[in-house]
PDB file of N, CA and C in Angstrom:
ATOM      1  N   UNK A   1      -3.229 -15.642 -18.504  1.00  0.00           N
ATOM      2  CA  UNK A   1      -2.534 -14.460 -18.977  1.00  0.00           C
ATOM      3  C   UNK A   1      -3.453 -13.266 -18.741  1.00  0.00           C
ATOM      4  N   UNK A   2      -2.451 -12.186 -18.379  1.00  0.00           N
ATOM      5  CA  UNK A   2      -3.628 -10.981 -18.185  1.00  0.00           C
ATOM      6  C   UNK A   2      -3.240  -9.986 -18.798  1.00  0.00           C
ATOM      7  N   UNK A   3      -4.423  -9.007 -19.702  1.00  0.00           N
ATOM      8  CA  UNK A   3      -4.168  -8.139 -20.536  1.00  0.00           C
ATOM      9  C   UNK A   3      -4.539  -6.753 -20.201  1.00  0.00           C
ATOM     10  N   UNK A   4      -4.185  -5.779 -20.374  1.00  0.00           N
ATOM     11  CA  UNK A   4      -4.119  -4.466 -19.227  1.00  0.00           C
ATOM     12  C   UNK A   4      -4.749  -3.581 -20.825  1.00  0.00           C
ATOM     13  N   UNK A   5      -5.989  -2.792 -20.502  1.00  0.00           N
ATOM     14  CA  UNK A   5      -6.415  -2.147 -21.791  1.00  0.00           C
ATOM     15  C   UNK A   5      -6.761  -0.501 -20.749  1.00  0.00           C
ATOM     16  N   UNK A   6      -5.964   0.472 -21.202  1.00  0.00           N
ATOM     17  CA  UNK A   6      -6.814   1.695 -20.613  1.00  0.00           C
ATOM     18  C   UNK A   6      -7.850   2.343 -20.793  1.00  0.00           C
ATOM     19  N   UNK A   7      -9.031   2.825 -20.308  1.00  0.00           N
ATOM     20  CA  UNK A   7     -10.717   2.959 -20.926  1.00  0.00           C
ATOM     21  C   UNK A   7     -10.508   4.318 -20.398  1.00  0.00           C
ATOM     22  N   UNK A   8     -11.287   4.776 -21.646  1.00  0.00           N
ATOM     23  CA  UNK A   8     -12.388   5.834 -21.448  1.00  0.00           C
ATOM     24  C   UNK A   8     -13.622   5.941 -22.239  1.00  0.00           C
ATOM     25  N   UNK A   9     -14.916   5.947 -21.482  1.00  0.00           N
ATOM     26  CA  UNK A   9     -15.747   5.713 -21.679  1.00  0.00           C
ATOM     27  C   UNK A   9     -16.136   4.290 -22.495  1.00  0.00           C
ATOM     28  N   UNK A  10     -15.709   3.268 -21.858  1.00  0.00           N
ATOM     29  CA  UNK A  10     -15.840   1.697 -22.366  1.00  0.00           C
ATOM     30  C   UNK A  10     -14.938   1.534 -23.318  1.00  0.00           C
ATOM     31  N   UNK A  11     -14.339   2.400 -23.819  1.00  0.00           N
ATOM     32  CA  UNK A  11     -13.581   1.779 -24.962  1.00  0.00           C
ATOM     33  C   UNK A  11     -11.848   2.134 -24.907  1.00  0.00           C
ATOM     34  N   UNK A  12     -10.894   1.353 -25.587  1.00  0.00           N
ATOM     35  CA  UNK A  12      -9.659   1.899 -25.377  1.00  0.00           C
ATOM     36  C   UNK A  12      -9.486   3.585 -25.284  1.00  0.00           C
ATOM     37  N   UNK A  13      -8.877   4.141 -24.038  1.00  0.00           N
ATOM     38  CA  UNK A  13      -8.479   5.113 -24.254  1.00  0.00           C
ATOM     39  C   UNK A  13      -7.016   5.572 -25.014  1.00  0.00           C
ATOM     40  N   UNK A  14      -7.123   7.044 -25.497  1.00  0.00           N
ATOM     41  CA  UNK A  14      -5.793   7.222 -26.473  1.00  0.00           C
ATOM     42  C   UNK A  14      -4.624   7.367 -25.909  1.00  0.00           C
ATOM     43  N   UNK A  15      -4.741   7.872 -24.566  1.00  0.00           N
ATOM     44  CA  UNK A  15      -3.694   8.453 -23.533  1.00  0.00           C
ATOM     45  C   UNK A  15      -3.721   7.453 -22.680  1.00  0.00           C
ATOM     46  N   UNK A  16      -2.321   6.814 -22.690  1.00  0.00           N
ATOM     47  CA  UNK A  16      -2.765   5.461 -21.532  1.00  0.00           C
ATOM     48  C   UNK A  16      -2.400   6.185 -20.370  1.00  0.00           C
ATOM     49  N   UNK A  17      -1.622   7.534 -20.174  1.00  0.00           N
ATOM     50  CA  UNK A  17      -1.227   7.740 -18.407  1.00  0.00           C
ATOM     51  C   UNK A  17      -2.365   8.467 -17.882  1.00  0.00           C
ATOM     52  N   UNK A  18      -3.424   9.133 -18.703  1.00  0.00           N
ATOM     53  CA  UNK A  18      -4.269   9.703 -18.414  1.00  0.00           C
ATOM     54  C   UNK A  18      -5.744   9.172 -17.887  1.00  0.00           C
ATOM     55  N   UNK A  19      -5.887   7.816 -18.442  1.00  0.00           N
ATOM     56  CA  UNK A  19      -6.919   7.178 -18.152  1.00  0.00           C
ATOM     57  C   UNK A  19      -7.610   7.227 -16.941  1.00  0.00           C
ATOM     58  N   UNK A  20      -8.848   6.933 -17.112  1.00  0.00           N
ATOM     59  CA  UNK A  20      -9.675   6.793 -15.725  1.00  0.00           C
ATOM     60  C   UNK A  20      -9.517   5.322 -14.856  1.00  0.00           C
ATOM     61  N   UNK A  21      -9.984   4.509 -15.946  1.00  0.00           N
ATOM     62  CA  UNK A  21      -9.812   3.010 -15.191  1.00  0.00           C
ATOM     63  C   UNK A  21      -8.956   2.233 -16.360  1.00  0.00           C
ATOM     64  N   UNK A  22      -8.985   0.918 -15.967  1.00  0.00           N
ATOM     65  CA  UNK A  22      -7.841  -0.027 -16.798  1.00  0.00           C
ATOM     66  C   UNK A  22      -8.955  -1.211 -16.701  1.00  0.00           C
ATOM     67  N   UNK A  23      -9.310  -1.816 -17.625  1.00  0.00           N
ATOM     68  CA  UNK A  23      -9.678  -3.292 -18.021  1.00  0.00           C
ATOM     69  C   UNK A  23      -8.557  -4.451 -17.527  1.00  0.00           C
ATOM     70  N   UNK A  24      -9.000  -4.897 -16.808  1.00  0.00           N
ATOM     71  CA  UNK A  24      -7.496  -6.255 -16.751  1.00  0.00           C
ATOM     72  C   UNK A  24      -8.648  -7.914 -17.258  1.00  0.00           C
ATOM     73  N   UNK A  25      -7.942  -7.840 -18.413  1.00  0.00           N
ATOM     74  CA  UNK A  25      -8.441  -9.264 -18.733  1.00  0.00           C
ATOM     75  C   UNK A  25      -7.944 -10.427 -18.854  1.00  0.00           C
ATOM     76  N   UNK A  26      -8.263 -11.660 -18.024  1.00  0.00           N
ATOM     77  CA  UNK A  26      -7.741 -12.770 -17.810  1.00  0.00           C
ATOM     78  C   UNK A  26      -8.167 -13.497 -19.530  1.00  0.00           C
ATOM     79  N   UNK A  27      -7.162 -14.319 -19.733  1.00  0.00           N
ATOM     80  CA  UNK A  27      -7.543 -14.771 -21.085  1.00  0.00           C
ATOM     81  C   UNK A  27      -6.539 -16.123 -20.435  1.00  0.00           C
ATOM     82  N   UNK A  28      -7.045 -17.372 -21.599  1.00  0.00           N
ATOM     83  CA  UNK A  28      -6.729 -18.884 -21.106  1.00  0.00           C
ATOM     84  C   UNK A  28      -5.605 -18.427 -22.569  1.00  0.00           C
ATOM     85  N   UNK A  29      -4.259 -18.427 -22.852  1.00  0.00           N
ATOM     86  CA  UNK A  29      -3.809 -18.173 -23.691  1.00  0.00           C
ATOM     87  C   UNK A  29      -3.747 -20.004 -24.701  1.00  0.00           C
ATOM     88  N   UNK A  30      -4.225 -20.950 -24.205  1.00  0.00           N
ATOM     89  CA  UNK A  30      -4.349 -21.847 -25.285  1.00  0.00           C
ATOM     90  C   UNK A  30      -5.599 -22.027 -25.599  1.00  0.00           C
ATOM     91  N   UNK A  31      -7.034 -21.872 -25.392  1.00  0.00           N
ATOM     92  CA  UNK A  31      -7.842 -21.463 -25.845  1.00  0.00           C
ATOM     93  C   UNK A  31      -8.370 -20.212 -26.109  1.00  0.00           C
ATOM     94  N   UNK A  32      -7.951 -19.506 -25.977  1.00  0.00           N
ATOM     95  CA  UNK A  32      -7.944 -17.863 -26.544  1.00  0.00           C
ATOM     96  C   UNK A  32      -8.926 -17.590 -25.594  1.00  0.00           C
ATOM     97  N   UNK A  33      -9.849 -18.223 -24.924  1.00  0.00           N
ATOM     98  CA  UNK A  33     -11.258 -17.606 -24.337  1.00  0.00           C
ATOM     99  C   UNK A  33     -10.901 -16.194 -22.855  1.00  0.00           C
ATOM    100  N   UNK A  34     -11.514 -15.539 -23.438  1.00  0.00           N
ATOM    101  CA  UNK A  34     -11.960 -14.631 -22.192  1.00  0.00           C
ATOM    102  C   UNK A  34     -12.182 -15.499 -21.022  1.00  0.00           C
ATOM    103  N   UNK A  35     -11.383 -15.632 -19.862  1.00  0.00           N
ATOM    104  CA  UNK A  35     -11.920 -15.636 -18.877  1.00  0.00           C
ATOM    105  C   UNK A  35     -12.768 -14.960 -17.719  1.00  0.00           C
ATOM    106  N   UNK A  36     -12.105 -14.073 -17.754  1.00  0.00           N
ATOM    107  CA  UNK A  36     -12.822 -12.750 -16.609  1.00  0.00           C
ATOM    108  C   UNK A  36     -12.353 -11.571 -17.581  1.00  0.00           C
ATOM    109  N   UNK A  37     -13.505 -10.460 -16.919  1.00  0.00           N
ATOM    110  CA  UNK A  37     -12.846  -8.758 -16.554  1.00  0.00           C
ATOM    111  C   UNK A  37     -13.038  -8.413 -15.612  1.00  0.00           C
ATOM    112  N   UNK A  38     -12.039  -7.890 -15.638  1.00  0.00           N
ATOM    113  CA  UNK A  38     -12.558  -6.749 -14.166  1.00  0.00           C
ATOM    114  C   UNK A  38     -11.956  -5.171 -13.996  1.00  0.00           C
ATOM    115  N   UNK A  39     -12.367  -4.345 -14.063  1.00  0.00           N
ATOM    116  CA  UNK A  39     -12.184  -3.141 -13.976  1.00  0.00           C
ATOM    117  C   UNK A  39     -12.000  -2.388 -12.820  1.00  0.00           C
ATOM    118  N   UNK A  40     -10.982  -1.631 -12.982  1.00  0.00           N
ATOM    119  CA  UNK A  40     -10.702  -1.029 -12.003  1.00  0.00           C
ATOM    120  C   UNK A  40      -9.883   0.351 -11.932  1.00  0.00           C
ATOM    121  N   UNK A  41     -10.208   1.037 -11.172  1.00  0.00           N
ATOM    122  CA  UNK A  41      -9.776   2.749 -10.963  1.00  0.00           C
ATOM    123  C   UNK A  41      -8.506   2.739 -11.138  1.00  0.00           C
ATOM    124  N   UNK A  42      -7.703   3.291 -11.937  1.00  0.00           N
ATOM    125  CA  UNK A  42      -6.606   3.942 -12.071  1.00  0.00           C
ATOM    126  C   UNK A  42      -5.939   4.629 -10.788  1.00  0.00           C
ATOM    127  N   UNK A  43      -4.801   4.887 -10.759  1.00  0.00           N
ATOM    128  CA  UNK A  43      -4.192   5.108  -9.720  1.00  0.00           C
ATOM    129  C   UNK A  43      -3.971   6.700 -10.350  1.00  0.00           C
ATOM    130  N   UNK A  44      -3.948   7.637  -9.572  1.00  0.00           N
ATOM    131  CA  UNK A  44      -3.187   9.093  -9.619  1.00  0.00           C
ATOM    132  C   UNK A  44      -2.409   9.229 -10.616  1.00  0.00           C
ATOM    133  N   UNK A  45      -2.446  10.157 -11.813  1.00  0.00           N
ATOM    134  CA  UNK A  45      -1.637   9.980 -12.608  1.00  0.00           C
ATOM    135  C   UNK A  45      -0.033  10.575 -11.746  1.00  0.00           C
ATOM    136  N   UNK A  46       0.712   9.923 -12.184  1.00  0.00           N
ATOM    137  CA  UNK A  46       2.150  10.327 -11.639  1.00  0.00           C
ATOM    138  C   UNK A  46       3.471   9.022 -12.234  1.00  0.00           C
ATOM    139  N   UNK A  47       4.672   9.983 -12.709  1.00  0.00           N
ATOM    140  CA  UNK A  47       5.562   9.352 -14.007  1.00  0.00           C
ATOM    141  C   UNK A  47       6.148   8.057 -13.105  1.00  0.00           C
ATOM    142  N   UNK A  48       6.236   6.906 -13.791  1.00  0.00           N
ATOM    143  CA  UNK A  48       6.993   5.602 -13.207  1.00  0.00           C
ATOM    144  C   UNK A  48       5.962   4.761 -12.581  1.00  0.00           C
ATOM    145  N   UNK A  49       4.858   5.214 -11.919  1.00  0.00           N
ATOM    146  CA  UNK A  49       4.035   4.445 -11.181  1.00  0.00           C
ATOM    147  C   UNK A  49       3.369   3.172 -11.600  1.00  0.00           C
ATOM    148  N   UNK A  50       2.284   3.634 -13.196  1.00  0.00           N
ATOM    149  CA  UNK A  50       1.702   2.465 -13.170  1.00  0.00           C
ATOM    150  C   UNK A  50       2.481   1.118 -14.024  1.00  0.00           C
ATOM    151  N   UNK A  51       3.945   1.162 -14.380  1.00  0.00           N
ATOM    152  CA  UNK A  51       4.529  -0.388 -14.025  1.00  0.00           C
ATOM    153  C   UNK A  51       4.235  -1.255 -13.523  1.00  0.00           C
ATOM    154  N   UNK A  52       5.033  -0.717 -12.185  1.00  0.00           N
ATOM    155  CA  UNK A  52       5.061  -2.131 -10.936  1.00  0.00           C
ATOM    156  C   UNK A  52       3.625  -1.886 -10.513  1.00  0.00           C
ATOM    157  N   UNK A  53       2.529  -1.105 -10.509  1.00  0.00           N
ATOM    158  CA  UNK A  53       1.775  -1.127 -10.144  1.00  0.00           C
ATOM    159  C   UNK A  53       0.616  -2.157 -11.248  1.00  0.00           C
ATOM    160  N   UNK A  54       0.863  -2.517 -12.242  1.00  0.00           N
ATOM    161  CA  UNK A  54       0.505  -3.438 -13.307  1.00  0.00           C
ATOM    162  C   UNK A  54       0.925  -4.439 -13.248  1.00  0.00           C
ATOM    163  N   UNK A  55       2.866  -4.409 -12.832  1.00  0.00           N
ATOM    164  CA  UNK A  55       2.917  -5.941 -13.101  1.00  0.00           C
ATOM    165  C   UNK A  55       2.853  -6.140 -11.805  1.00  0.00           C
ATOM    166  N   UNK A  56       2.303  -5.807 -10.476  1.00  0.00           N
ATOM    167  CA  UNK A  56       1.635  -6.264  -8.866  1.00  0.00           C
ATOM    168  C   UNK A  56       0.255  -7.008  -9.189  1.00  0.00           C
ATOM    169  N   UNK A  57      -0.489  -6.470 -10.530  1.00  0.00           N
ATOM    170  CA  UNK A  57      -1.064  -7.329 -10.630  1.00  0.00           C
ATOM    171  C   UNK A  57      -1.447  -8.565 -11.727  1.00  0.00           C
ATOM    172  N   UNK A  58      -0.392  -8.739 -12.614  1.00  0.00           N
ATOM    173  CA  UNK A  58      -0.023  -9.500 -12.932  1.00  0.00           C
ATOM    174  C   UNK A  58      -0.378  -9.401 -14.693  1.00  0.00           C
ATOM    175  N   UNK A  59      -0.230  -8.363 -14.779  1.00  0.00           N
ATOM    176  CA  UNK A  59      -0.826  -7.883 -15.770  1.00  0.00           C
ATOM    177  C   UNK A  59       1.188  -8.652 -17.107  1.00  0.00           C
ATOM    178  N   UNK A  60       0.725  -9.034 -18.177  1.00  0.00           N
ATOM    179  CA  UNK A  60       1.787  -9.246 -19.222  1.00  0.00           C
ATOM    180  C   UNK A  60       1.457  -8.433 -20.491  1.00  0.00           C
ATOM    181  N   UNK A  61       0.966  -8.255 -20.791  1.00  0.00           N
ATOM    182  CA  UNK A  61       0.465  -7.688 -22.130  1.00  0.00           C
ATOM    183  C   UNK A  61      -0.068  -6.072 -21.456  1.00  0.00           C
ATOM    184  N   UNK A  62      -0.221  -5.435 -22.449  1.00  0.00           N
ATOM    185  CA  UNK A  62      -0.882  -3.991 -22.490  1.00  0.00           C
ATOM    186  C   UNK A  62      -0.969  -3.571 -24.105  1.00  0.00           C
ATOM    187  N   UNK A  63      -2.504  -3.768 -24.338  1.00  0.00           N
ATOM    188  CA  UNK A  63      -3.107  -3.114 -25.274  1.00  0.00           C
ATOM    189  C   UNK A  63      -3.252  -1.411 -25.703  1.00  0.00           C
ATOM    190  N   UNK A  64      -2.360  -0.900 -26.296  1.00  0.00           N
ATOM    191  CA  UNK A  64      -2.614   1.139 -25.629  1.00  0.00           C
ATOM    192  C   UNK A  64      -2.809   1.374 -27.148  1.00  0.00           C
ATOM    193  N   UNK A  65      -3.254   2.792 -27.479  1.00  0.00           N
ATOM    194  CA  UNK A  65      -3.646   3.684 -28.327  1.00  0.00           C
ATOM    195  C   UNK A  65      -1.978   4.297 -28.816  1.00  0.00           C
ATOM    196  N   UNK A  66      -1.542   5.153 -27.574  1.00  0.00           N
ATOM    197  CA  UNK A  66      -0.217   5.616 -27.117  1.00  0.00           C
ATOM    198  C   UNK A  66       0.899   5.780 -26.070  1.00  0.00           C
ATOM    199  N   UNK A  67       1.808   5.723 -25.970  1.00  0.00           N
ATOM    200  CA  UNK A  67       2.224   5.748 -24.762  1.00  0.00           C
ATOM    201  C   UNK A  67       3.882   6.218 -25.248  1.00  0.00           C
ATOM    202  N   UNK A  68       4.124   7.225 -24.229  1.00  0.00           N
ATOM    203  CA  UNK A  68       5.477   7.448 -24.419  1.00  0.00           C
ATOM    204  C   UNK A  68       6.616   6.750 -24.287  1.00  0.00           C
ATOM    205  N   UNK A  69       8.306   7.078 -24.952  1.00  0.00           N
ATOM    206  CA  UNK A  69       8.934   5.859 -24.965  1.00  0.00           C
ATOM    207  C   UNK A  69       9.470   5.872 -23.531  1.00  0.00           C
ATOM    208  N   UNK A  70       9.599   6.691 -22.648  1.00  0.00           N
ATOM    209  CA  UNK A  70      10.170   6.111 -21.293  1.00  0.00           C
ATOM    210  C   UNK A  70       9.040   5.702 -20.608  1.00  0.00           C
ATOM    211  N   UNK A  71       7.923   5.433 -20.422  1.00  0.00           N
ATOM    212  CA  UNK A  71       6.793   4.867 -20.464  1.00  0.00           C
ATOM    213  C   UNK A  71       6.976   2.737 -21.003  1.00  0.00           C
ATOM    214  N   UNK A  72       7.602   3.289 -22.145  1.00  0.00           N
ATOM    215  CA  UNK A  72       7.339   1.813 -22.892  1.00  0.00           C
ATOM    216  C   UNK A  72       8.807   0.692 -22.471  1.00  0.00           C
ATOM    217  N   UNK A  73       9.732   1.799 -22.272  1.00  0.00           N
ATOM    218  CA  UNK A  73      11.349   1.306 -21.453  1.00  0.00           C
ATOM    219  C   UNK A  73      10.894   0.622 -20.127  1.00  0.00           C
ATOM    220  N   UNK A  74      10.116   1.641 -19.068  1.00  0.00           N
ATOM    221  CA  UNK A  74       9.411   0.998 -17.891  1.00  0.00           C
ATOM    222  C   UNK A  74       8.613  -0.243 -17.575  1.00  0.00           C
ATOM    223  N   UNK A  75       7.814  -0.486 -18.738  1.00  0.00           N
ATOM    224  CA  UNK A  75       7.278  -1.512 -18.547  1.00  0.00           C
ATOM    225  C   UNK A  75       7.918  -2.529 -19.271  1.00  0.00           C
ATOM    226  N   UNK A  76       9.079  -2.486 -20.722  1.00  0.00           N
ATOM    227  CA  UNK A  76       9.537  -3.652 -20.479  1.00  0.00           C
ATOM    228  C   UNK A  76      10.905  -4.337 -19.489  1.00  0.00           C
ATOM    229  N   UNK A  77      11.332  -3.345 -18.505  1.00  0.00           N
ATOM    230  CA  UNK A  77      12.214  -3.574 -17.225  1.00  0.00           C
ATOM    231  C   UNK A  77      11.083  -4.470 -16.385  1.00  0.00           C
ATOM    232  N   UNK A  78       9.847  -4.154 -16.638  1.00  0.00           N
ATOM    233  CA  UNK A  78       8.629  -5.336 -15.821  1.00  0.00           C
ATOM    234  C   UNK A  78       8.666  -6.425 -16.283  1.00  0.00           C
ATOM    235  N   UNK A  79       8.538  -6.648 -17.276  1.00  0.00           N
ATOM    236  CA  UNK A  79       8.023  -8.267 -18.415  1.00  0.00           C
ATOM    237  C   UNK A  79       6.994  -8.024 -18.879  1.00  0.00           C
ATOM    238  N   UNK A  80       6.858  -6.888 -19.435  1.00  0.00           N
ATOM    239  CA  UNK A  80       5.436  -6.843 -19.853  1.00  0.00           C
ATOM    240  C   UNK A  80       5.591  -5.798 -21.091  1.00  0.00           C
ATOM    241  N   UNK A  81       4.933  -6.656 -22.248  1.00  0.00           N
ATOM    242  CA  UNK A  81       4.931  -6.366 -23.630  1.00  0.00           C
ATOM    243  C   UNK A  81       3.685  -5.795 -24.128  1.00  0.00           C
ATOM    244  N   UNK A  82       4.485  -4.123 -24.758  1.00  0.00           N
ATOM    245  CA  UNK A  82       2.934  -3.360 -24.914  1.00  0.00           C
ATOM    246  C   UNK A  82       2.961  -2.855 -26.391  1.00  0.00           C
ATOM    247  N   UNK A  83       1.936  -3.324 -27.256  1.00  0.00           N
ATOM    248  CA  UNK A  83       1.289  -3.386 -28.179  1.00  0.00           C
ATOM    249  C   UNK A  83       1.051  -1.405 -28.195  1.00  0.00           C
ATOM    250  N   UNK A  84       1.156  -0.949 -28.912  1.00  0.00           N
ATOM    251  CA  UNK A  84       1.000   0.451 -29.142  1.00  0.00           C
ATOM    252  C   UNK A  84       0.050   0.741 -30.519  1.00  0.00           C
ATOM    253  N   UNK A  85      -0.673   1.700 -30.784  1.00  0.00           N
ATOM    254  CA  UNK A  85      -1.694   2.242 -31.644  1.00  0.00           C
ATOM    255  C   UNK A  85      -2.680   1.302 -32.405  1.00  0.00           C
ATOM    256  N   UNK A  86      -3.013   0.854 -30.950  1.00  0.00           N
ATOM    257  CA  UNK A  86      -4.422   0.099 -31.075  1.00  0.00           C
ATOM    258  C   UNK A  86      -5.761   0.739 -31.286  1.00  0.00           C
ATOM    259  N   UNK A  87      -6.874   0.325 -31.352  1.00  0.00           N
ATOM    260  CA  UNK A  87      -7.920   1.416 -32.051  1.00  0.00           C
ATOM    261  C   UNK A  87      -9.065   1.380 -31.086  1.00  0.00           C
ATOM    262  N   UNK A  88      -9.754   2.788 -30.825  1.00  0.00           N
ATOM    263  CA  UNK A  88     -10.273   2.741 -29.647  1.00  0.00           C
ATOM    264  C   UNK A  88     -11.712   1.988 -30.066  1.00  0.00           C
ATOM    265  N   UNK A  89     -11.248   0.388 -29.228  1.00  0.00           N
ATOM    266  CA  UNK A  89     -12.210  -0.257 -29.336  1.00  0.00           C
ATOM    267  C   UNK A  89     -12.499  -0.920 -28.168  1.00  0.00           C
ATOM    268  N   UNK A  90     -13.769  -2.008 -27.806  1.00  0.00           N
ATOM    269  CA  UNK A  90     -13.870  -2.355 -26.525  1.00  0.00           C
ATOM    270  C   UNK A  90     -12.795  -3.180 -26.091  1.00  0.00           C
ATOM    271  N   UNK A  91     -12.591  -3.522 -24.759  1.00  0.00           N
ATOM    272  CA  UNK A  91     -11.550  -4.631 -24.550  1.00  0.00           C
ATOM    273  C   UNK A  91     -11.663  -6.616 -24.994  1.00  0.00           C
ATOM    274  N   UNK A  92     -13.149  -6.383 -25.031  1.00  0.00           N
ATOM    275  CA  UNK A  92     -13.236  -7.744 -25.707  1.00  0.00           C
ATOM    276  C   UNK A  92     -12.938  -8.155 -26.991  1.00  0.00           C
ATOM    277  N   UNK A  93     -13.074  -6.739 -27.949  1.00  0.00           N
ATOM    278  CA  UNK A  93     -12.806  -6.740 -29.317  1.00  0.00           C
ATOM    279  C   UNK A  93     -11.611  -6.956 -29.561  1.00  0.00           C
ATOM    280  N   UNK A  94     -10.707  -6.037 -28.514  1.00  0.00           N
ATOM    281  CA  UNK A  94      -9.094  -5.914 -28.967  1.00  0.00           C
ATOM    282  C   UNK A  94      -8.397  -7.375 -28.693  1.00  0.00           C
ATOM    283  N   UNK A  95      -9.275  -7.929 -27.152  1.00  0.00           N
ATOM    284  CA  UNK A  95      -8.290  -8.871 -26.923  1.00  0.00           C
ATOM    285  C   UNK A  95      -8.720 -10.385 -28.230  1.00  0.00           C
ATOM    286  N   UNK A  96      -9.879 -10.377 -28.789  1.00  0.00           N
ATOM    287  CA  UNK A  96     -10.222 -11.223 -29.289  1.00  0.00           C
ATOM    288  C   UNK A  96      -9.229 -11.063 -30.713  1.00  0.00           C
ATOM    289  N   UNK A  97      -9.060 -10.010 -31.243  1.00  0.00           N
ATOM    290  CA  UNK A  97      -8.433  -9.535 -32.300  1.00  0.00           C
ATOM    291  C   UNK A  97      -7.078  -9.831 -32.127  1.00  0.00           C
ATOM    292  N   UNK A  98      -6.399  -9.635 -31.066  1.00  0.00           N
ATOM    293  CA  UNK A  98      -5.420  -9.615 -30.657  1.00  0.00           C
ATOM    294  C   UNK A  98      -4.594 -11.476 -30.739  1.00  0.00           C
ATOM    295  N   UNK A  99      -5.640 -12.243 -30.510  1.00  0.00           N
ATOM    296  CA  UNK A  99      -5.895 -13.407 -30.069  1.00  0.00           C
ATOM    297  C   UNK A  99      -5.684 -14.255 -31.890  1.00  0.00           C
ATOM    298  N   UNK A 100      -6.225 -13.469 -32.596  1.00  0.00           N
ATOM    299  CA  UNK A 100      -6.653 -13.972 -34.143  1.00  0.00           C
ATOM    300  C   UNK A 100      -5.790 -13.166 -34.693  1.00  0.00           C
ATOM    301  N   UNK A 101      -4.257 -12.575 -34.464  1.00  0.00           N
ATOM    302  CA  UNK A 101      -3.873 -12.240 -35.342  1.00  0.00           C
ATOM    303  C   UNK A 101      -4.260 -10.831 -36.069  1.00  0.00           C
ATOM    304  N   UNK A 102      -5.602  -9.712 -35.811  1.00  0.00           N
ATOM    305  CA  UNK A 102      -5.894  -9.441 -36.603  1.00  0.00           C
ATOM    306  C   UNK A 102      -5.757  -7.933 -36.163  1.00  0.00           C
ATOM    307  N   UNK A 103      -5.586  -8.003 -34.916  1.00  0.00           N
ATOM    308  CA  UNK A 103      -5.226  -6.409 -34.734  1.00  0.00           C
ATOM    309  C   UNK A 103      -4.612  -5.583 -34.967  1.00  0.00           C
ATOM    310  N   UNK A 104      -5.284  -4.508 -35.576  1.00  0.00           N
ATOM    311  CA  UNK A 104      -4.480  -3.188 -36.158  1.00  0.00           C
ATOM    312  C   UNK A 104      -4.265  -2.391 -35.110  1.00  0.00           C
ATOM    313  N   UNK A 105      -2.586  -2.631 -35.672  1.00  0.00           N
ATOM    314  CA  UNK A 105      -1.831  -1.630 -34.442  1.00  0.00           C
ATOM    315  C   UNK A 105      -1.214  -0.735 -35.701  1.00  0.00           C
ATOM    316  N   UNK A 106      -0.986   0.700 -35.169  1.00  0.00           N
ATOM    317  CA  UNK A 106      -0.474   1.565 -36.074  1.00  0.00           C
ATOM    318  C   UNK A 106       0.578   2.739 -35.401  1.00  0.00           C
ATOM    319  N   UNK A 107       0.088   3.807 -35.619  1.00  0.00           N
ATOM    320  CA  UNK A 107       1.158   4.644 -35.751  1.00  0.00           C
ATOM    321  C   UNK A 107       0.839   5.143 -33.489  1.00  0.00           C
ATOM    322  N   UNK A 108       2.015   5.249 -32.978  1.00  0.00           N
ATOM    323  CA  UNK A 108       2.422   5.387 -31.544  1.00  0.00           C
ATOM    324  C   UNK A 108       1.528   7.045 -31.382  1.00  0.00           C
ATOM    325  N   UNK A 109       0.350   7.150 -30.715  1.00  0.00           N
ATOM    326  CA  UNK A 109      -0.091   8.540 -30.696  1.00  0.00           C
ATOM    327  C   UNK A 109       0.180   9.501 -29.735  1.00  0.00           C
ATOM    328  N   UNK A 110       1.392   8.904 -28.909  1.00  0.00           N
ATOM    329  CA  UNK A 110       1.791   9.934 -27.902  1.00  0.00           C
ATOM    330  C   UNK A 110       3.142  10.532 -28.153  1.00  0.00           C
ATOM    331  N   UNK A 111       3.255  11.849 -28.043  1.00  0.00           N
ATOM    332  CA  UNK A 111       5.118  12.076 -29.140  1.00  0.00           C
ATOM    333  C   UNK A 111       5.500  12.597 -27.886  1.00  0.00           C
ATOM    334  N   UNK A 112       5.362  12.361 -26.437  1.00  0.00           N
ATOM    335  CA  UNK A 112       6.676  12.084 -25.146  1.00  0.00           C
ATOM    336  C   UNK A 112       6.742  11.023 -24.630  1.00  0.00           C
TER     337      UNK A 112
END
């Protein structure tokens, strides 16, 4: 399973269309373990794009801070289920948290 987290400066960023790079983390979803990360440059910000450009890489999950609702319509027309007002933390933290039940998700911080 792969989990899509947007960074700035190592840690979740708040603005997921704005981001610099994206964390994609492979996780074994019956042993919860981290398999890989790997990071990588963001594409141009521009509206509709990073979807199919997420689920090309196989990304199911997305960990975000905020994200707008035609934003959140887009990616679930992909198959891919996104967790909203997560806390800007590293991607190992969130996905481990995420993994245990324990992640605080809260209030959606993007209002378009």
């Amino acid at each position: 399973m792969k989990i899509a987290i947007p960074l700035a400066d190592g840690k979740l960023a708040m603005h997921f269309g704005h981001c610099e790079h994206f964390a994609l983390v492979d996780v074994d979803p019956s042993t919860k373990k981290i398999l890989k990360r790997e990071d990588i440059a963001a594409p141009p910000h521009e509206p509709g794009l990073l979807p199919p450009w997420l689920a090309e890489r196989g990304v199911k999950i997305i960990l975000a801070g905020g994200m707008g609702q035609r934003a959140l319509g887009l990616f679930a027309e992909q198959g891919i289920e996104v967790i909203i007002g997560a806390p800007a933390e590293t991607p190992e933290k969130l996905v481990k948290d995420y993994f245990a039940n324990t992640l605080t998700s809260g209030t959606n911080l993007c209002d378009h």
